[in-house]
C-alpha atoms as a PDB file:
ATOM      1  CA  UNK A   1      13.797 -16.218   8.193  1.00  0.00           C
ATOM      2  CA  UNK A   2      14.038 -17.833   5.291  1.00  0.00           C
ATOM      3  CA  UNK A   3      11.544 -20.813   4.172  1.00  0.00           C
ATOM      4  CA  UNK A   4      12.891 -23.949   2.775  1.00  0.00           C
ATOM      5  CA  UNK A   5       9.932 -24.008   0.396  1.00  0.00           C
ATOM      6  CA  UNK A   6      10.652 -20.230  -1.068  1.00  0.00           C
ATOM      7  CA  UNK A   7      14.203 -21.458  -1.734  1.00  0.00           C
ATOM      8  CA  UNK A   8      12.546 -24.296  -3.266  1.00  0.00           C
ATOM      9  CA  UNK A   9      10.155 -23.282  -5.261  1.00  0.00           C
ATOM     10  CA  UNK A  10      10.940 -19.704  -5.299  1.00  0.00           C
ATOM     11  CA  UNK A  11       8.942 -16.916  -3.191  1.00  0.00           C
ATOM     12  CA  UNK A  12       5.553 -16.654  -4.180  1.00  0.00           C
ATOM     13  CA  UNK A  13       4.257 -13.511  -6.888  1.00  0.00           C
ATOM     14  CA  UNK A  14       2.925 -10.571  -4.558  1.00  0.00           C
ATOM     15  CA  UNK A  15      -0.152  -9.654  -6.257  1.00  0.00           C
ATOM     16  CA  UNK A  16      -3.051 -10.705  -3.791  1.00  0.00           C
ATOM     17  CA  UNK A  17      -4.969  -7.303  -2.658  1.00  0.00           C
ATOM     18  CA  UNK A  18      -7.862  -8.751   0.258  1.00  0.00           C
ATOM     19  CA  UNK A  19      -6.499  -9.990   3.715  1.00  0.00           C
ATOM     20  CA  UNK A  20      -8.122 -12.936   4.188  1.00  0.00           C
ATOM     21  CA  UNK A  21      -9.229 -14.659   7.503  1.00  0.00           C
ATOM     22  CA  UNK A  22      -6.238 -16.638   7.385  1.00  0.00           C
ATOM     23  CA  UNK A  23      -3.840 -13.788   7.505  1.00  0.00           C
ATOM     24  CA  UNK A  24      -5.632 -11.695   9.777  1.00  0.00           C
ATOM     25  CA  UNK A  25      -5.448 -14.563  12.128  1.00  0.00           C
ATOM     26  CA  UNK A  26      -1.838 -14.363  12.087  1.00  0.00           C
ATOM     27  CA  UNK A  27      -1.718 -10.408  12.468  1.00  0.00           C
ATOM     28  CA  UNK A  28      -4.000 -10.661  15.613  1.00  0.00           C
ATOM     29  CA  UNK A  29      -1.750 -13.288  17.285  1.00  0.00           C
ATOM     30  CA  UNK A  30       1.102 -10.934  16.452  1.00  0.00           C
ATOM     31  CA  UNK A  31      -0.915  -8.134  18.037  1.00  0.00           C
ATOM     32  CA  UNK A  32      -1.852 -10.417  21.274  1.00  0.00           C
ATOM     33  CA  UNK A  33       2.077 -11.129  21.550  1.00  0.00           C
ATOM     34  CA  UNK A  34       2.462  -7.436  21.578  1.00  0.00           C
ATOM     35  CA  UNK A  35       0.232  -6.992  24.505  1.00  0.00           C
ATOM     36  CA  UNK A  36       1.393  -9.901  26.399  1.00  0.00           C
ATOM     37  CA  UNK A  37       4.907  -9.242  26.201  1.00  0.00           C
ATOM     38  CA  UNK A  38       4.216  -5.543  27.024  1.00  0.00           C
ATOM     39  CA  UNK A  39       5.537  -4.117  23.726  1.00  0.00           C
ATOM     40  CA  UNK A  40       2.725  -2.055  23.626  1.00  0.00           C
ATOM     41  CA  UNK A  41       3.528  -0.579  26.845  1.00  0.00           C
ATOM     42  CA  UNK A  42       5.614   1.672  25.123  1.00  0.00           C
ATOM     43  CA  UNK A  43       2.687   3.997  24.653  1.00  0.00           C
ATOM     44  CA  UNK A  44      -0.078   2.316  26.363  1.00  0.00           C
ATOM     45  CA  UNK A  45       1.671   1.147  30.094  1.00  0.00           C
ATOM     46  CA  UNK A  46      -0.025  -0.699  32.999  1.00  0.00           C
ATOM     47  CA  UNK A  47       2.366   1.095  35.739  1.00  0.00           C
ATOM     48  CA  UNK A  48       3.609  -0.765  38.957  1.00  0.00           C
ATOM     49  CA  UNK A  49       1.706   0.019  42.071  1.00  0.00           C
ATOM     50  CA  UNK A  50       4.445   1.142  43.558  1.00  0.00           C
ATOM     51  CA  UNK A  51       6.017   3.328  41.341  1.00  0.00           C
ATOM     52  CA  UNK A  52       5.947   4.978  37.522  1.00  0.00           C
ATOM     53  CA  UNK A  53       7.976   2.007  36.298  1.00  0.00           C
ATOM     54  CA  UNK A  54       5.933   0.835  33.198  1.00  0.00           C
ATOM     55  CA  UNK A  55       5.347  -3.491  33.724  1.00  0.00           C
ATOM     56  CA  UNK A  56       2.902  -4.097  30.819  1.00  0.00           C
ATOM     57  CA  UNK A  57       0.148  -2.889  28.517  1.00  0.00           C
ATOM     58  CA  UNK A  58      -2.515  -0.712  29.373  1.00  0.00           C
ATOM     59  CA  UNK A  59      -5.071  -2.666  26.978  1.00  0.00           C
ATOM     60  CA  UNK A  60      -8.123  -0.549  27.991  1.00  0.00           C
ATOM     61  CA  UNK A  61      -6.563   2.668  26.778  1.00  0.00           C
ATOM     62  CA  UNK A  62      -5.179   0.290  24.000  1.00  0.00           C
ATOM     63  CA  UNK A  63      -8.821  -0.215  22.764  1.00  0.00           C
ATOM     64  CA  UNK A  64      -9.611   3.009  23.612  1.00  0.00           C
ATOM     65  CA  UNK A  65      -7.164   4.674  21.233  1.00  0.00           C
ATOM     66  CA  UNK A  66      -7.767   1.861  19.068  1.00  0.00           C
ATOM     67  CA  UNK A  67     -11.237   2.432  18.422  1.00  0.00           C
ATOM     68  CA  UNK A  68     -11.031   5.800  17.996  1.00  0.00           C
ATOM     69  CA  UNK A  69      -8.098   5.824  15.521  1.00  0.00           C
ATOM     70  CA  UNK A  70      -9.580   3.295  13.495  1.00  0.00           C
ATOM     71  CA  UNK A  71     -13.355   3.399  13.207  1.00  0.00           C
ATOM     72  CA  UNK A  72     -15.526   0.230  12.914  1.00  0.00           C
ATOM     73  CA  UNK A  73     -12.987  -1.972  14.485  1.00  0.00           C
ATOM     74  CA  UNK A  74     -14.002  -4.822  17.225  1.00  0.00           C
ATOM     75  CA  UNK A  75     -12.037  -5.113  20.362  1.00  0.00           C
ATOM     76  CA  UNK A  76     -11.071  -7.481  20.935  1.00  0.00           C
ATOM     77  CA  UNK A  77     -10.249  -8.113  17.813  1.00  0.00           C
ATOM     78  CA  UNK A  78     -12.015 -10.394  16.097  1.00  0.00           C
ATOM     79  CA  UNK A  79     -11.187 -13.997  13.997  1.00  0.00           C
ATOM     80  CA  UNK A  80     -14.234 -15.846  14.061  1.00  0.00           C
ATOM     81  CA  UNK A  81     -18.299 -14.211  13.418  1.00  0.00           C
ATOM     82  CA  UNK A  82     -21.520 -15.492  13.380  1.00  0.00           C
ATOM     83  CA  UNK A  83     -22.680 -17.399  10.555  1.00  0.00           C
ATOM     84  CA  UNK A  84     -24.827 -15.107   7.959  1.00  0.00           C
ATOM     85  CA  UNK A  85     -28.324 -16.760   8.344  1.00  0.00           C
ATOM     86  CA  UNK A  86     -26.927 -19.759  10.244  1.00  0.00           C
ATOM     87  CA  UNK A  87     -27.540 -20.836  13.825  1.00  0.00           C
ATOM     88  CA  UNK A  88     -26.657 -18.893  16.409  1.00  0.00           C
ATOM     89  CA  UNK A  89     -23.730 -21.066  17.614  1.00  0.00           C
ATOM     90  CA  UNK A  90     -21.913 -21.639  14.333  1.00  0.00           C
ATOM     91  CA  UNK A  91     -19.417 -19.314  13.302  1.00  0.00           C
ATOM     92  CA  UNK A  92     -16.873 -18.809  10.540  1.00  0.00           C
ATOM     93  CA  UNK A  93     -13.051 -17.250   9.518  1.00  0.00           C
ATOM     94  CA  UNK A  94     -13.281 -13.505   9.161  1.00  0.00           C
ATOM     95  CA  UNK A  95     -10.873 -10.628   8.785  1.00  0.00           C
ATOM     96  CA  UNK A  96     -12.235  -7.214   8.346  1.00  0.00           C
ATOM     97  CA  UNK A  97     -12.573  -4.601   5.357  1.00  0.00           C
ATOM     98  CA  UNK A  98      -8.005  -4.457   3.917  1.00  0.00           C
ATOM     99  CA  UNK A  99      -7.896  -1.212   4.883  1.00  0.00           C
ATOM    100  CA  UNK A 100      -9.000  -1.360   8.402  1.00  0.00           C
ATOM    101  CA  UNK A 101      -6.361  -4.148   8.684  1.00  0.00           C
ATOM    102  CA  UNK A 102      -3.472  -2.115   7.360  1.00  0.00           C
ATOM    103  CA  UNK A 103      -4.774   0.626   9.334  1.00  0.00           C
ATOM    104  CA  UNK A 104      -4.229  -1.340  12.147  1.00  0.00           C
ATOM    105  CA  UNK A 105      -0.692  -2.691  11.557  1.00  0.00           C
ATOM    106  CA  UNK A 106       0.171   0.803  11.023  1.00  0.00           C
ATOM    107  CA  UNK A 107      -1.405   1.889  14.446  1.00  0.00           C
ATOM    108  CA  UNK A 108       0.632  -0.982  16.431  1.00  0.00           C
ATOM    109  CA  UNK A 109       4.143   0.348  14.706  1.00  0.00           C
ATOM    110  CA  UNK A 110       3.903   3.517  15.426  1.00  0.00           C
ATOM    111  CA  UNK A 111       2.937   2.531  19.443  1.00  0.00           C
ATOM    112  CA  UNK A 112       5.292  -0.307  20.082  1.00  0.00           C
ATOM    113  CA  UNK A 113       8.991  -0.960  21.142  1.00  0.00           C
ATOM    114  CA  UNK A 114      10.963  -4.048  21.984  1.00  0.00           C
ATOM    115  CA  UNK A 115      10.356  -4.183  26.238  1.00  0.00           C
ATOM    116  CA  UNK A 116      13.396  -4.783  27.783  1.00  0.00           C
ATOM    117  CA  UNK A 117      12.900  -6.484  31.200  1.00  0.00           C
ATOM    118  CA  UNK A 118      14.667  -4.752  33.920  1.00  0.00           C
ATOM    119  CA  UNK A 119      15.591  -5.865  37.395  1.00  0.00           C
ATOM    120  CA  UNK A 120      12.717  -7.883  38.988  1.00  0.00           C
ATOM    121  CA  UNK A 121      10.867  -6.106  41.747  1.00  0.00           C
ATOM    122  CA  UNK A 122       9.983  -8.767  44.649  1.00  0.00           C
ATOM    123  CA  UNK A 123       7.112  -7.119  46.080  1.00  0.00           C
ATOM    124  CA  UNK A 124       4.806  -7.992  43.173  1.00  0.00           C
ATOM    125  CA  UNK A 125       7.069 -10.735  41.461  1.00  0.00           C
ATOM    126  CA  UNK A 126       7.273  -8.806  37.896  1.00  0.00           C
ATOM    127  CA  UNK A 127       9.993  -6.833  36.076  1.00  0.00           C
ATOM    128  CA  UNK A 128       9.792  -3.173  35.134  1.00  0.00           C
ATOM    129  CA  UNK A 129      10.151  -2.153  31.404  1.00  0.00           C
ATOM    130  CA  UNK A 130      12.470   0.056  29.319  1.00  0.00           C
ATOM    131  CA  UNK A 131      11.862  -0.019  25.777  1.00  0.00           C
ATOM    132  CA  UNK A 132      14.200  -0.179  22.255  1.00  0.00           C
ATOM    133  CA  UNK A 133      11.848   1.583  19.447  1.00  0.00           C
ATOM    134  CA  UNK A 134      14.033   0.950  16.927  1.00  0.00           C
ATOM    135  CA  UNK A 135      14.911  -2.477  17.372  1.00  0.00           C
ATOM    136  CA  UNK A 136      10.747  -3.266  17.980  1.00  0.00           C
ATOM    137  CA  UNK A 137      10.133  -1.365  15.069  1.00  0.00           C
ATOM    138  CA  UNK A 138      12.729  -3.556  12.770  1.00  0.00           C
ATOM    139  CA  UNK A 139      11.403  -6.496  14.399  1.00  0.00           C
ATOM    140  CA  UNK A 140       7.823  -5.371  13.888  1.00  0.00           C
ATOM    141  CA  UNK A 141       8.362  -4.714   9.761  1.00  0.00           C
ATOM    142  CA  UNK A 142      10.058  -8.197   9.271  1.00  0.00           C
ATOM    143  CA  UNK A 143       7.391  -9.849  10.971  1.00  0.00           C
ATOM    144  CA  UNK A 144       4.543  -8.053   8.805  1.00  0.00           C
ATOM    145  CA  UNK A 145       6.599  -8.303   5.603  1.00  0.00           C
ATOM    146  CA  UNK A 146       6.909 -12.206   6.067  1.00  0.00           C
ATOM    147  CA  UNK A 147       3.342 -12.230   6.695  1.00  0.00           C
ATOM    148  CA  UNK A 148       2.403 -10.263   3.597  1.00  0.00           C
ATOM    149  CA  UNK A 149       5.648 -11.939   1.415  1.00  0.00           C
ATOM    150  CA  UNK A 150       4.317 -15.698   2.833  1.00  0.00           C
ATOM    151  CA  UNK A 151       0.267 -15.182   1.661  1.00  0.00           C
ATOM    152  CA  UNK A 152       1.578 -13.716  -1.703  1.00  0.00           C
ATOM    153  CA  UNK A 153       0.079  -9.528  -0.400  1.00  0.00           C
ATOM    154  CA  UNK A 154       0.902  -6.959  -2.638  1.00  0.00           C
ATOM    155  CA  UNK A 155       1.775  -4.444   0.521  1.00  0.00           C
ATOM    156  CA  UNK A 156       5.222  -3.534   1.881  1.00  0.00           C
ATOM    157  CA  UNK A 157       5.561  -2.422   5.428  1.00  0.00           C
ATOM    158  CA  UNK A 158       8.471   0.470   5.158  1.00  0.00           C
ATOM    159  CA  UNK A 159      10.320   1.787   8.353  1.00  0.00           C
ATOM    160  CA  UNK A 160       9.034   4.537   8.697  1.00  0.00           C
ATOM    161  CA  UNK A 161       5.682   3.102   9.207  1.00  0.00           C
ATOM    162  CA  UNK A 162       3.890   3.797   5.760  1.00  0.00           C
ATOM    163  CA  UNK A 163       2.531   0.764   3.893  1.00  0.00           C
ATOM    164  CA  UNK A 164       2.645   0.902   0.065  1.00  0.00           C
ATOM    165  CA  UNK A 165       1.348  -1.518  -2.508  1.00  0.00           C
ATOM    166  CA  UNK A 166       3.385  -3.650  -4.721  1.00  0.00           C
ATOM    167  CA  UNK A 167       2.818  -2.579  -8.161  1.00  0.00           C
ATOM    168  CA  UNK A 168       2.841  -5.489 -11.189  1.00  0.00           C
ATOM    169  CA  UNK A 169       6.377  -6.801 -11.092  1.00  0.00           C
ATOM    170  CA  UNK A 170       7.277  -5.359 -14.715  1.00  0.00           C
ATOM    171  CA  UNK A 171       6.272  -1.857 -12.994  1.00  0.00           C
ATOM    172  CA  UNK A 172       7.414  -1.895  -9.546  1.00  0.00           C
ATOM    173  CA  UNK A 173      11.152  -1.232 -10.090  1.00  0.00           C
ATOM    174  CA  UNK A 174      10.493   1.461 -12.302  1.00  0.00           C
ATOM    175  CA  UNK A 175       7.688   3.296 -10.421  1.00  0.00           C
ATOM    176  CA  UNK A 176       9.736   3.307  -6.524  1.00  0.00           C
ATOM    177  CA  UNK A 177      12.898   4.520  -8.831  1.00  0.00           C
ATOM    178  CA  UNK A 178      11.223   6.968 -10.866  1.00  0.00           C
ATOM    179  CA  UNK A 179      12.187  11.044 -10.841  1.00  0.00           C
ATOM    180  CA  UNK A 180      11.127  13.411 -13.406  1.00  0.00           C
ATOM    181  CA  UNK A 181      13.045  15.638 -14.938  1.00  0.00           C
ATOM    182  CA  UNK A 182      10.922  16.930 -18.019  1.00  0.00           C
ATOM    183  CA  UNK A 183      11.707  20.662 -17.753  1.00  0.00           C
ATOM    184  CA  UNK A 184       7.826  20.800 -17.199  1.00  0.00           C
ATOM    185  CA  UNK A 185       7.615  21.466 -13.288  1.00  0.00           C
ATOM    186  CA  UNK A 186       3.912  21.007 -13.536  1.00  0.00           C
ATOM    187  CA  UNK A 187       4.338  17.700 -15.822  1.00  0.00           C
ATOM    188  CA  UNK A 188       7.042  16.414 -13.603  1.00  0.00           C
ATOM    189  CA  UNK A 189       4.384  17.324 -10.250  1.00  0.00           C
ATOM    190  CA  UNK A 190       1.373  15.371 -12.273  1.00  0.00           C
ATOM    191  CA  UNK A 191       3.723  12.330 -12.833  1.00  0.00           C
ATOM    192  CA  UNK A 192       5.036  12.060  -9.354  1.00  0.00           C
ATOM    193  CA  UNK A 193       1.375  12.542  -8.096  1.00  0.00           C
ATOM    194  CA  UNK A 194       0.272   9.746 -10.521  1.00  0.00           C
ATOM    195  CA  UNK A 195       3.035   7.608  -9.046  1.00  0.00           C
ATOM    196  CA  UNK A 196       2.313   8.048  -5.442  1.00  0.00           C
ATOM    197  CA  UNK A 197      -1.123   7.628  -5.577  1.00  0.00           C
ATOM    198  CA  UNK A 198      -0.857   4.477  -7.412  1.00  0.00           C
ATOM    199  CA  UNK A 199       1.604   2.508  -4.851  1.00  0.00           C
ATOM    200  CA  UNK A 200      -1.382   3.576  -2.490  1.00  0.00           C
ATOM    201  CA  UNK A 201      -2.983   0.380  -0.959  1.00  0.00           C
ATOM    202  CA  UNK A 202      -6.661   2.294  -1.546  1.00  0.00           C
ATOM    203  CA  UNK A 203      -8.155   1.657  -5.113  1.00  0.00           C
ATOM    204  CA  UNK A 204      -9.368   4.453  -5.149  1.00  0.00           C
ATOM    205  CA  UNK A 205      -6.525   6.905  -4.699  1.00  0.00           C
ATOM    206  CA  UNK A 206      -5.277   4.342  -7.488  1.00  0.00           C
ATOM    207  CA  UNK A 207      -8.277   5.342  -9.624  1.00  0.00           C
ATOM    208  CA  UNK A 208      -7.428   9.269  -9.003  1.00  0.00           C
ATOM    209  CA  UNK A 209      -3.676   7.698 -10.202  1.00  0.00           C
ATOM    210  CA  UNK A 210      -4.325   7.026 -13.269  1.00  0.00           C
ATOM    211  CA  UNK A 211      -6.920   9.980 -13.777  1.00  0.00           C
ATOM    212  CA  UNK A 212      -4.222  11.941 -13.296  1.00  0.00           C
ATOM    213  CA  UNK A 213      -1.782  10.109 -15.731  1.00  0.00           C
ATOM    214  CA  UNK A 214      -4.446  10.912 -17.971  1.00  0.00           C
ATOM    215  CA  UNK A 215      -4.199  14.838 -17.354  1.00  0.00           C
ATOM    216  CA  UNK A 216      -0.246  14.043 -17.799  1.00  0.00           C
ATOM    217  CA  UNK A 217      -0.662  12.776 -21.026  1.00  0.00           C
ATOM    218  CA  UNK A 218      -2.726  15.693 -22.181  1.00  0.00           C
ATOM    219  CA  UNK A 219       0.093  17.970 -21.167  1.00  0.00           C
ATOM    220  CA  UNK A 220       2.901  15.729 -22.475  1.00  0.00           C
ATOM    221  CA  UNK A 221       1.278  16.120 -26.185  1.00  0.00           C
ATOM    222  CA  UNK A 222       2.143  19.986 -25.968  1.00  0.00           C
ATOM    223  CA  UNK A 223       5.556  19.858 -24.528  1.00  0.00           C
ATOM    224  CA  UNK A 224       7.322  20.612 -27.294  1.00  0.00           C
ATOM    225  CA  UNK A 225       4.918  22.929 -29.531  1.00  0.00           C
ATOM    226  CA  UNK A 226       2.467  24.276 -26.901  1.00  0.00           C
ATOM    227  CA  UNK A 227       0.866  26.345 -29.547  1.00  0.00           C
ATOM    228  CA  UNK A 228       0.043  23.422 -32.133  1.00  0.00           C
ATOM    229  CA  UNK A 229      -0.882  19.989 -29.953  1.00  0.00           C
ATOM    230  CA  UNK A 230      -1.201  18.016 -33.177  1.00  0.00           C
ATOM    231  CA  UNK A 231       2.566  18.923 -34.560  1.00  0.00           C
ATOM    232  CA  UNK A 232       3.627  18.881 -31.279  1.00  0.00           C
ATOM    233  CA  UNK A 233       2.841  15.128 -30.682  1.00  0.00           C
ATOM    234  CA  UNK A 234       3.829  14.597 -34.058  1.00  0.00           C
ATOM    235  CA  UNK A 235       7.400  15.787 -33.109  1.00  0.00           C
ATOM    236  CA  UNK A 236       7.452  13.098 -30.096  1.00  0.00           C
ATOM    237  CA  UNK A 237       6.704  10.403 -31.669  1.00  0.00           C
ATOM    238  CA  UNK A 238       8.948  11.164 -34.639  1.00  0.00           C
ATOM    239  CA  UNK A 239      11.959  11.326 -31.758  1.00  0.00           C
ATOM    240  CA  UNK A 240      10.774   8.084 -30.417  1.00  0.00           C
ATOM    241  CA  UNK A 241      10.919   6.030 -33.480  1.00  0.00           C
ATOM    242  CA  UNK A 242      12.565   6.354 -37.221  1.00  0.00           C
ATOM    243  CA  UNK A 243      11.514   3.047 -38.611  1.00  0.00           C
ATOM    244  CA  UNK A 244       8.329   3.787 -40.229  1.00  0.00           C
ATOM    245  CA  UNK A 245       5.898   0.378 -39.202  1.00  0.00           C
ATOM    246  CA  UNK A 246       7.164   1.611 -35.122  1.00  0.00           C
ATOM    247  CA  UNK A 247       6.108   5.146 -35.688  1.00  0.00           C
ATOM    248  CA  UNK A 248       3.080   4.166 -37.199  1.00  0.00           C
ATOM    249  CA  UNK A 249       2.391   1.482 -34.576  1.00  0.00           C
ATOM    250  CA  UNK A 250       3.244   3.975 -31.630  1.00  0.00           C
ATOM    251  CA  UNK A 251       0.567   7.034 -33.566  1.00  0.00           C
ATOM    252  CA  UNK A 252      -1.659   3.966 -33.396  1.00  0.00           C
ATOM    253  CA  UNK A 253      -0.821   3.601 -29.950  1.00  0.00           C
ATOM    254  CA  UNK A 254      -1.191   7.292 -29.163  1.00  0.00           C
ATOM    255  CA  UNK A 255      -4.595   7.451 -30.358  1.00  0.00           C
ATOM    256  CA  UNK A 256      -5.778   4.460 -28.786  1.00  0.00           C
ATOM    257  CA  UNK A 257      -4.931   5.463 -25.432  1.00  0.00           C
ATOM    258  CA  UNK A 258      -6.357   9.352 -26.134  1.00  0.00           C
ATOM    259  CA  UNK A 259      -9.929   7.582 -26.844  1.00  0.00           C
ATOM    260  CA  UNK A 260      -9.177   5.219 -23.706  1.00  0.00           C
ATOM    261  CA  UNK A 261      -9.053   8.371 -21.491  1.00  0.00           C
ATOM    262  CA  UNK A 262     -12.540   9.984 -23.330  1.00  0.00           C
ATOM    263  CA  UNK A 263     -14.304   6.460 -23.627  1.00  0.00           C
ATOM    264  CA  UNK A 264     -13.948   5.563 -20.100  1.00  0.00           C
ATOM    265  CA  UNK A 265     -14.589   7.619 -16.596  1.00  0.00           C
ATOM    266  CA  UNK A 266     -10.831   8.623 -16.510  1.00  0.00           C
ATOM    267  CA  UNK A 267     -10.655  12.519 -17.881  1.00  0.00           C
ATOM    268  CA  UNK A 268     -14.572  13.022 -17.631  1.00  0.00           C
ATOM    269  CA  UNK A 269     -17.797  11.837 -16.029  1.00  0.00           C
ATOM    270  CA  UNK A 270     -20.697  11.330 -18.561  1.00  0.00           C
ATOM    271  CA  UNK A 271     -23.149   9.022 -18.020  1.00  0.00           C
ATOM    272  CA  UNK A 272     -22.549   7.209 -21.043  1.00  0.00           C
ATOM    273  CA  UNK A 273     -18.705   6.297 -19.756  1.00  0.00           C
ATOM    274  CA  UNK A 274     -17.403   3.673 -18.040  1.00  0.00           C
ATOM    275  CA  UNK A 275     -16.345   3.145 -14.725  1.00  0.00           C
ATOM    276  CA  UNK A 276     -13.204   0.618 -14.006  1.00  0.00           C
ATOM    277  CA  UNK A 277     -13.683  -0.012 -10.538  1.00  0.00           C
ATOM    278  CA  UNK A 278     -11.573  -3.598 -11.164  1.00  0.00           C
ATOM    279  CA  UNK A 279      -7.917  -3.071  -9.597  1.00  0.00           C
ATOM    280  CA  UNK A 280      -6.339  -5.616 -12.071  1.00  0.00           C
ATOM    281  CA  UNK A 281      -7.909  -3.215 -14.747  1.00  0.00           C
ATOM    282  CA  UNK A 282      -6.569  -0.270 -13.353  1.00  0.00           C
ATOM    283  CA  UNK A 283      -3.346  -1.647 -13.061  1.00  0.00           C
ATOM    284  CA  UNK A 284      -2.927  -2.462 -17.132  1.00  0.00           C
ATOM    285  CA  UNK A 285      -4.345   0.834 -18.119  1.00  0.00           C
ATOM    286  CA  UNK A 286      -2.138   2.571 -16.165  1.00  0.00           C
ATOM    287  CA  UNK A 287       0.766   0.580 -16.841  1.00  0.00           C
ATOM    288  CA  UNK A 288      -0.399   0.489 -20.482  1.00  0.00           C
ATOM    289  CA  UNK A 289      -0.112   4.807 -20.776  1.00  0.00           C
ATOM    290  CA  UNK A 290       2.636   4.814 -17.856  1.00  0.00           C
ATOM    291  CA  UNK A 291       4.878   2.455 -20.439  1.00  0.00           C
ATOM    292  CA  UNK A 292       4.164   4.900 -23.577  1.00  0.00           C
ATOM    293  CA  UNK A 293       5.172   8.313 -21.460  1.00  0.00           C
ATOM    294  CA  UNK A 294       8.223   6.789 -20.532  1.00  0.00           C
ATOM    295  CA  UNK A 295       9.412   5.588 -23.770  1.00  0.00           C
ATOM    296  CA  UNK A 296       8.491   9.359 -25.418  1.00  0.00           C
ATOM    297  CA  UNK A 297      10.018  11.330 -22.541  1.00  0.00           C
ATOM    298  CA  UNK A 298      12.927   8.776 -22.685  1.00  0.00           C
ATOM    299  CA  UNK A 299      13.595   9.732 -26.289  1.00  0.00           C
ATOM    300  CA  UNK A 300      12.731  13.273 -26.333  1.00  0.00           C
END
């Protein structure tokens, strides 16, 4: 459905990475709808007495499985905890750690299906359940994606079940689109691994992302002269510009983002480096080198 306030004002720039209280709230009464309406039957089913009908959801082996699959979780699931050093009656909004939360959306797609009521069965006054798991699982990944779409989330929910992150608008078209083809297998395998790991919703596969775009840049600057780096980067970024303030500004460029990778922890782990453990940072740097391969390989 479409909000009258997103055609309005416009939808609202997916770049928020924390699930907060407020949308895990909306997930769990998702979830409880689930349950009640026996969607999660599909793999979890309370059977009739009097038969192997499915009727409902099982929801002790749901938190069973649940627990299990996703370690740390409460069950039921939890909206509201104890104040931190308050009294013992108050409580506040809570959501749990992102990832446990997307871990969880991920574990209720991949065990629901629309229920389909069947004939009702008099005895016990309830109906027996077939199930559609394509239809719940379309109806399951528009739900989610309006959640994450309405509170501005940087996650997609894709059908078949994996979430990815959003990356920066000016990026995200490019990345989901992107194949290489540099007649390098090995570049064109460092790239794509770069790319993945970067639409990962975990920062820190995005921190081995952009360690790795690193390691693709080193390789890039003996592509064409694997013998002689320095002429061989030369080369590039002759191809890439003929106007002589570009060229110089993109050799500028080129060494800037070499001493990037050796300043901070990116290619290697001294003490005296840096660690970028801020997402937002990890997002320009990468986009920063991502936006300079492209433009050499493009013109190569």
């Amino acid at each position: 459905m479409e909000y009258f306030s997103d055609k309005e004002r416009g939808l609202r720039p997916r770049t928020e990475q924390s699930i907060i209280p407020a949308v895990w709230g909306g997930i769990v009464a998702y979830i409880e709808t689930l349950i009640s309406t026996g969607a999660l039957g599909y793999q979890f089913p309370e059977l009739c007495p009097d038969g192997a009908a499915p009727i409902g959801t099982n929801q002790e082996a749901l938190s069973m499985a649940i627990k299990a699959e996703i370690p740390g979780i409460d069950w039921p699931l939890q909206t509201q905890k104890s104040e931190t050093g308050g009294y013992s009656w108050g409580t506040e909004p809570y959501a749990p750690d992102t990832l446990q939360v997307l871990d969880i959306i991920q574990f209720c797609y991949k065990n629901s299906a629309k229920p389909i009521q069947g004939s009702l069965h008099p005895f016990f006054q309830h109906h027996h359940l077939t199930f559609d798991v394509q239809v719940g699982r379309h109806e399951f990944c528009e739900r989610i994606n309006t959640l994450f779409s309405r509170n501005g989330l940087a996650y997609e929910l894709n059908q078949n079940g994996a979430i990815v992150r959003l990356a920066p608008p000016v990026l995200q078209e490019t990345l989901f689109d992107a194949i290489f083809r540099t007649g390098d297998h090995t570049l064109d395998q460092m790239l794509e691994e770069a790319r993945r790991k970067f639409l990962n919703p975990n920062v820190s596969l995005r921190r081995e992302a952009v360690e790795r775009l690193w390691d693709a840049w080193e390789r890039i600057k003996t592509i064409d002269r694997p013998d002689n780096k320095k002429l061989s980067i030369e080369l590039l970024l002759n191809k890439a510009a003929q106007e002589p303030e570009v060229r110089q500004l993109l050799e500028d460029e080129a060494k800037k983002l070499t001493e990037i990778g050796n300043s901070f922890h990116i290619r290697h782990s001294e003490m005296a480096q840096t660690r970028i453990s801020d997402s937002d940072h990890l997002d320009y740097i990468f986009h920063r080198l991502f936006s300079m391969i492209q433009l050499l390989l493009r013109k190569r």
